[in-house]
Protein backbone atom coordinates (compact mmCIF):
# COMPACT_ATOMS: atom_id res chain seq x y z
CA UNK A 1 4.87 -12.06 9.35
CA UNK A 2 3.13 -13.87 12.38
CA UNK A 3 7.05 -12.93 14.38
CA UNK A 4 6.63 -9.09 13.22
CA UNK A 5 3.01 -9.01 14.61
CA UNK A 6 4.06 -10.38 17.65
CA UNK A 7 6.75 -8.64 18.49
CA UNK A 8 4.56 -5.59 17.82
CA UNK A 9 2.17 -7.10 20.53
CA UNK A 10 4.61 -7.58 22.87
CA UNK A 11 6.02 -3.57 22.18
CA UNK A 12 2.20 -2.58 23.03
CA UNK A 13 2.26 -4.15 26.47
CA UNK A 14 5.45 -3.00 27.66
CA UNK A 15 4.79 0.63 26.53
CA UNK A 16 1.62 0.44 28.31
CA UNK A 17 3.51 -1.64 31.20
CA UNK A 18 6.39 0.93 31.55
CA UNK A 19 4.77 4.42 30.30
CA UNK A 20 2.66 5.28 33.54
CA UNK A 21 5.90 4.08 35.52
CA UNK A 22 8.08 6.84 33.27
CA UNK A 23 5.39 9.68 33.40
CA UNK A 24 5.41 8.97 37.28
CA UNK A 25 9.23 9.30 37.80
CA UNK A 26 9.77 11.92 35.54
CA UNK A 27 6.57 14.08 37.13
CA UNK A 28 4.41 14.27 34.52
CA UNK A 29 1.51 12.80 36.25
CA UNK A 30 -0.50 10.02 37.17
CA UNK A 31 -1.62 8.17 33.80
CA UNK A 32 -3.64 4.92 34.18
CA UNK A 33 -3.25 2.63 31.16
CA UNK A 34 -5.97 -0.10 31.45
CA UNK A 35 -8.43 -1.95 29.27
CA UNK A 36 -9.62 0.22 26.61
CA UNK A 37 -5.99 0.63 25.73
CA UNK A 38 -4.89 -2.63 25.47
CA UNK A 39 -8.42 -3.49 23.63
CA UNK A 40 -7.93 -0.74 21.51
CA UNK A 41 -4.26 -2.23 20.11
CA UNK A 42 -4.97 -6.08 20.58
CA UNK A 43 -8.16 -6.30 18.75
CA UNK A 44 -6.76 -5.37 15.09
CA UNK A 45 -3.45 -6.70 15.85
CA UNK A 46 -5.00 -10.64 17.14
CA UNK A 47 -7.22 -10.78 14.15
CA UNK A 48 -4.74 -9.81 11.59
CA UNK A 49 -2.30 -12.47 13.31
CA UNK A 50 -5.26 -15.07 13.02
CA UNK A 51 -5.65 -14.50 9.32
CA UNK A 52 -1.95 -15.16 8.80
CA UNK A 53 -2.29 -18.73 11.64
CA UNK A 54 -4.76 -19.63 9.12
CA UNK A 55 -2.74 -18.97 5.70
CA UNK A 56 0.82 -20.40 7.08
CA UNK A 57 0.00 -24.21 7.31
CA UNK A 58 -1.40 -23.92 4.14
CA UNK A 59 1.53 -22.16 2.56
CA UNK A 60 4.66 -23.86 1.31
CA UNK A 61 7.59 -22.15 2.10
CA UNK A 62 8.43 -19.45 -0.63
CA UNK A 63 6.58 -21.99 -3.16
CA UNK A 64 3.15 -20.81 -2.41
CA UNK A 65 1.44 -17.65 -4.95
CA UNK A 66 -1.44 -15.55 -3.90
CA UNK A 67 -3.42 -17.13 -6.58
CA UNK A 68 -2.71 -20.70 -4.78
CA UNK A 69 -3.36 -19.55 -1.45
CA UNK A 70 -6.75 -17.38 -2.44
CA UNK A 71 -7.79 -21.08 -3.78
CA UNK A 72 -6.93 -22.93 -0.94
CA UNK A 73 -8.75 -20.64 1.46
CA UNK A 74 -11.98 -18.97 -0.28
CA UNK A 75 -14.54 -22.06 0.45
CA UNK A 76 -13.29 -21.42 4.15
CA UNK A 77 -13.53 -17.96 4.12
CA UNK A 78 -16.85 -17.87 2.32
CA UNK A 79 -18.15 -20.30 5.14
CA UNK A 80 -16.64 -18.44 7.98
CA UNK A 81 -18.04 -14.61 6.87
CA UNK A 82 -21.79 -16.23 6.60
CA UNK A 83 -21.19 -17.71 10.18
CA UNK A 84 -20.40 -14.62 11.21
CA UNK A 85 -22.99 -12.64 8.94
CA UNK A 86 -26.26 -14.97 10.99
CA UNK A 87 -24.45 -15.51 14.29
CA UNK A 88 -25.98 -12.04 15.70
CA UNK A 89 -29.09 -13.04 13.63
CA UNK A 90 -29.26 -16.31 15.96
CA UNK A 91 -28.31 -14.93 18.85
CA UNK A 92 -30.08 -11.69 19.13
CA UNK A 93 -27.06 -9.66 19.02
CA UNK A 94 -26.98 -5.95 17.30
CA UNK A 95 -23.51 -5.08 15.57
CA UNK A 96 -22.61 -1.95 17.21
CA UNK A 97 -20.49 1.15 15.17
CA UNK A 98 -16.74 0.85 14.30
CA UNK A 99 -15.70 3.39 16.41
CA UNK A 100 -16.15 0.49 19.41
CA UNK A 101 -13.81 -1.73 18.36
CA UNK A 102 -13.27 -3.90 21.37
CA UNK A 103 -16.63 -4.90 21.90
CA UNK A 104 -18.50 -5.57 18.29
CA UNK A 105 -21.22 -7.16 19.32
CA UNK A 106 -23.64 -6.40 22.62
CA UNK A 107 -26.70 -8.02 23.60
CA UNK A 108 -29.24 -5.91 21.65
């Protein structure tokens, strides 16, 4: 799964590599492809690849269940979401609306 993610990744930055050199050449404009593009794909695509970095040295290969895996991983999980549930707390940082993906937390 980590390969298919990415090679998805690496699909993502070439389209937004090549695409403003094809709409050039082909006269269809100027198009600038910069950040909030590449924020916009990378941010759901990097944390679903680090939820599978942290399941795959944990998993057997093709030996492994859900049920296994779920019991191997919940204390960590558990301890990571309340880290991130008083980190802003801490920090005086607001949690801003999903819309904003890219930047989820801003100094509030």
């Amino acid at each position: 799964m980590n390969n298919i993610i990415l090679v998805i990744i690496m699909l993502t930055v070439l389209l937004g590599t090549l695409y403003p050199l094809f709409a050039d050449a082909l006269n269809l404009g100027k198009i600038s492809v910069g950040p909030p593009y590449f924020n916009f794909f990378f941010v759901p695509f990097m944390a679903l690849l680090c939820i599978f970095m942290a399941m795959g040295p944990l998993a057997l290969w093709k030996k492994t269940n859900m049920m296994q895996m779920w019991s191997l991983l919940k204390h960590p999980l558990t301890i990571s979401l309340v880290i991130a549930a008083i980190f802003p707390l801490v920090y005086g940082m607001a949690i801003v609306s999903v819309p904003r993906l890219p930047c989820l937390l801003r100094p509030g």
